[in-house]
C-alpha atoms as a PDB file:
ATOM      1  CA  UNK A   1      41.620 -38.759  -6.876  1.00  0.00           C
ATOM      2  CA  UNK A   2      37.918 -39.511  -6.203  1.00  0.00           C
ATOM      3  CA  UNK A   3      38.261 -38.393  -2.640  1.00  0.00           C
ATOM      4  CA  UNK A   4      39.504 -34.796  -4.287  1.00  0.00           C
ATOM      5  CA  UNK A   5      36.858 -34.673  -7.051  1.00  0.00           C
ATOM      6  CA  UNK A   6      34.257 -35.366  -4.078  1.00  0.00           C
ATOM      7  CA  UNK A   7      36.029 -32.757  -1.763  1.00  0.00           C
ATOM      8  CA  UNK A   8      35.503 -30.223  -4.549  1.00  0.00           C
ATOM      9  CA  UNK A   9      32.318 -31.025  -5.193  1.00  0.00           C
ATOM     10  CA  UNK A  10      30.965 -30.248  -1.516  1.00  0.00           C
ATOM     11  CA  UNK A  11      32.919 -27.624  -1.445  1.00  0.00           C
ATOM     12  CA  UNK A  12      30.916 -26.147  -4.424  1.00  0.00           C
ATOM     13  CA  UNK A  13      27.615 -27.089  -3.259  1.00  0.00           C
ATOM     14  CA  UNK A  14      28.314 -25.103   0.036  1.00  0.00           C
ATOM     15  CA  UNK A  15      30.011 -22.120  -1.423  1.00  0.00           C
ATOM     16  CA  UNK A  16      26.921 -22.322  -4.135  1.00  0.00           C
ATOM     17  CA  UNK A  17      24.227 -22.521  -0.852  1.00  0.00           C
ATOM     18  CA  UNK A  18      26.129 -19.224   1.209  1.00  0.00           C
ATOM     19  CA  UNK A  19      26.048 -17.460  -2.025  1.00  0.00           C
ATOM     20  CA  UNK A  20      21.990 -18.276  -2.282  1.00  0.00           C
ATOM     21  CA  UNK A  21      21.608 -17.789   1.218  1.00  0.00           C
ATOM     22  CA  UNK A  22      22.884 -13.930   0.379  1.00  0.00           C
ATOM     23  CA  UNK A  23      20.861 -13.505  -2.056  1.00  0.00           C
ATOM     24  CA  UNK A  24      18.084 -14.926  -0.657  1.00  0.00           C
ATOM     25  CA  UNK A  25      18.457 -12.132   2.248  1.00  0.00           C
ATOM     26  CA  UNK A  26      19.127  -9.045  -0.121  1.00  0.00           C
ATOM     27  CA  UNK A  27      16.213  -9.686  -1.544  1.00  0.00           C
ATOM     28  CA  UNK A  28      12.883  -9.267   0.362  1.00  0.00           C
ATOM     29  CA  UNK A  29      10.488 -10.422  -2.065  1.00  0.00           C
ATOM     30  CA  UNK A  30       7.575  -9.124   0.487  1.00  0.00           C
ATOM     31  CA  UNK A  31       8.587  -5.669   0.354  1.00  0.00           C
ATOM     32  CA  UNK A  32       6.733  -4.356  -2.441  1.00  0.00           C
ATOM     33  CA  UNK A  33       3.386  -6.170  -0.948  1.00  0.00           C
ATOM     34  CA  UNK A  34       2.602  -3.712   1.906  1.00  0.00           C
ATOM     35  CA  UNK A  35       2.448  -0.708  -0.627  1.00  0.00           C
ATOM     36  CA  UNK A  36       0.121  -2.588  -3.248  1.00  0.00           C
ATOM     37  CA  UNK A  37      -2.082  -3.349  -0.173  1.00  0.00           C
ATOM     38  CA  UNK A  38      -2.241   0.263   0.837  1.00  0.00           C
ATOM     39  CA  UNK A  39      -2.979   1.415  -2.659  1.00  0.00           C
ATOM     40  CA  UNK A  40      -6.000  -1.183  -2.557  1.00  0.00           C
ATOM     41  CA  UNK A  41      -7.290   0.204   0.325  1.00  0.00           C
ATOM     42  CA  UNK A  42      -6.670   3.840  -0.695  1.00  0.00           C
ATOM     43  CA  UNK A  43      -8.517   2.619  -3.936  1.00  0.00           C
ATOM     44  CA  UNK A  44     -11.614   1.062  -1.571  1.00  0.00           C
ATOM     45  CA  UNK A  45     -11.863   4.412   0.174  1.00  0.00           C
ATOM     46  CA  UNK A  46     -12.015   6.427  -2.750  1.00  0.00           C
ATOM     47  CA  UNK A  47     -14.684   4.565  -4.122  1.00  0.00           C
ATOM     48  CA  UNK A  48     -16.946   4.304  -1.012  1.00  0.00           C
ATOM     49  CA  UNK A  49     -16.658   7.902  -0.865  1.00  0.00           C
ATOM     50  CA  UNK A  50     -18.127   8.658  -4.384  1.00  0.00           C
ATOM     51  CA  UNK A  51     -20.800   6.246  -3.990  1.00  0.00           C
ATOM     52  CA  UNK A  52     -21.571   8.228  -0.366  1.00  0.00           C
ATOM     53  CA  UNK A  53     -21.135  11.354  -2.473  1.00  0.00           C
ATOM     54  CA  UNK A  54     -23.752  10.110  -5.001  1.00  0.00           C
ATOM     55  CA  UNK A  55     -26.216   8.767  -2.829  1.00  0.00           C
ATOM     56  CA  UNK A  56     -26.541  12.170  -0.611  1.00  0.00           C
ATOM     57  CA  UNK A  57     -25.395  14.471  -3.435  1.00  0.00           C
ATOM     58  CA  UNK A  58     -29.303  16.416  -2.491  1.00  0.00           C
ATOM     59  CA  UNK A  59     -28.237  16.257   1.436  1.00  0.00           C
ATOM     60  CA  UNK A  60     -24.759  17.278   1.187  1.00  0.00           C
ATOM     61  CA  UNK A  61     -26.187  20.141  -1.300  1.00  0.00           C
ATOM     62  CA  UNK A  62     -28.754  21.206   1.409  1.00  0.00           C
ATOM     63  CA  UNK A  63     -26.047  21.062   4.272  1.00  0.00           C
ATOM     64  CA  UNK A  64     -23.301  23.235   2.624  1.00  0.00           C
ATOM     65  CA  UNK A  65     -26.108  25.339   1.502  1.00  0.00           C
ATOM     66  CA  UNK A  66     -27.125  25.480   5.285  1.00  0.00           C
ATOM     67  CA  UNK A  67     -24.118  26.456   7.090  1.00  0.00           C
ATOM     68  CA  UNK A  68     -23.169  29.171   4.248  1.00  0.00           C
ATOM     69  CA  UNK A  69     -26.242  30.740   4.852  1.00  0.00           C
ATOM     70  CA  UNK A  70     -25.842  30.963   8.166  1.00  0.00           C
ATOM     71  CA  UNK A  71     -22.192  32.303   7.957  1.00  0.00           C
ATOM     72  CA  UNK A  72     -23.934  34.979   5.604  1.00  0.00           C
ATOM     73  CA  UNK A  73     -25.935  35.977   8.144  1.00  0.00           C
ATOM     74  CA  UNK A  74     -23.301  35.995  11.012  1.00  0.00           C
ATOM     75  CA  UNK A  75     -21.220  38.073   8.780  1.00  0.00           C
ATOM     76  CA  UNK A  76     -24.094  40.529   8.061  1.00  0.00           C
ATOM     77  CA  UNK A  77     -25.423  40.627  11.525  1.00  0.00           C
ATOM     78  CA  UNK A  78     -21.994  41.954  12.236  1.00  0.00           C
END
């Protein structure tokens, strides 16, 4: 009878280790990682470019200003 109860009992313990093992592969704990790691360095980007945006707000003015004159006076010169 102790020989059965033991039987059973390894029997469980296997049947309870394939059913983690299953688990264990449906779920990818790692698969949610890559996209918080993109929106960090989405986030990084973003604010690099308002600080570049900030700093050379006077040149960036200056350089759009620039090259719509000069359209102006392409399209004029027409």
């Amino acid at each position: 009878m102790y020989q059965g109860l033991k039987d059973l009992g390894l029997r469980l313990q296997c049947r309870l280790l394939d059913q983690g093992f299953k688990l264990k592969a449906k779920v990818k704990p790692e698969q949610g990682q890559g996209t918080v790691e993109y929106a960090i360095i989405v986030a990084v980007i973003v604010v690099i470019a308002i600080v570049c945006i900030v700093l050379f707000k006077d040149k960036i003015s200056e350089l759009w200003h620039g090259i719509a004159d000069n359209v102006n006076e392409l399209e004029l010169g027409s």
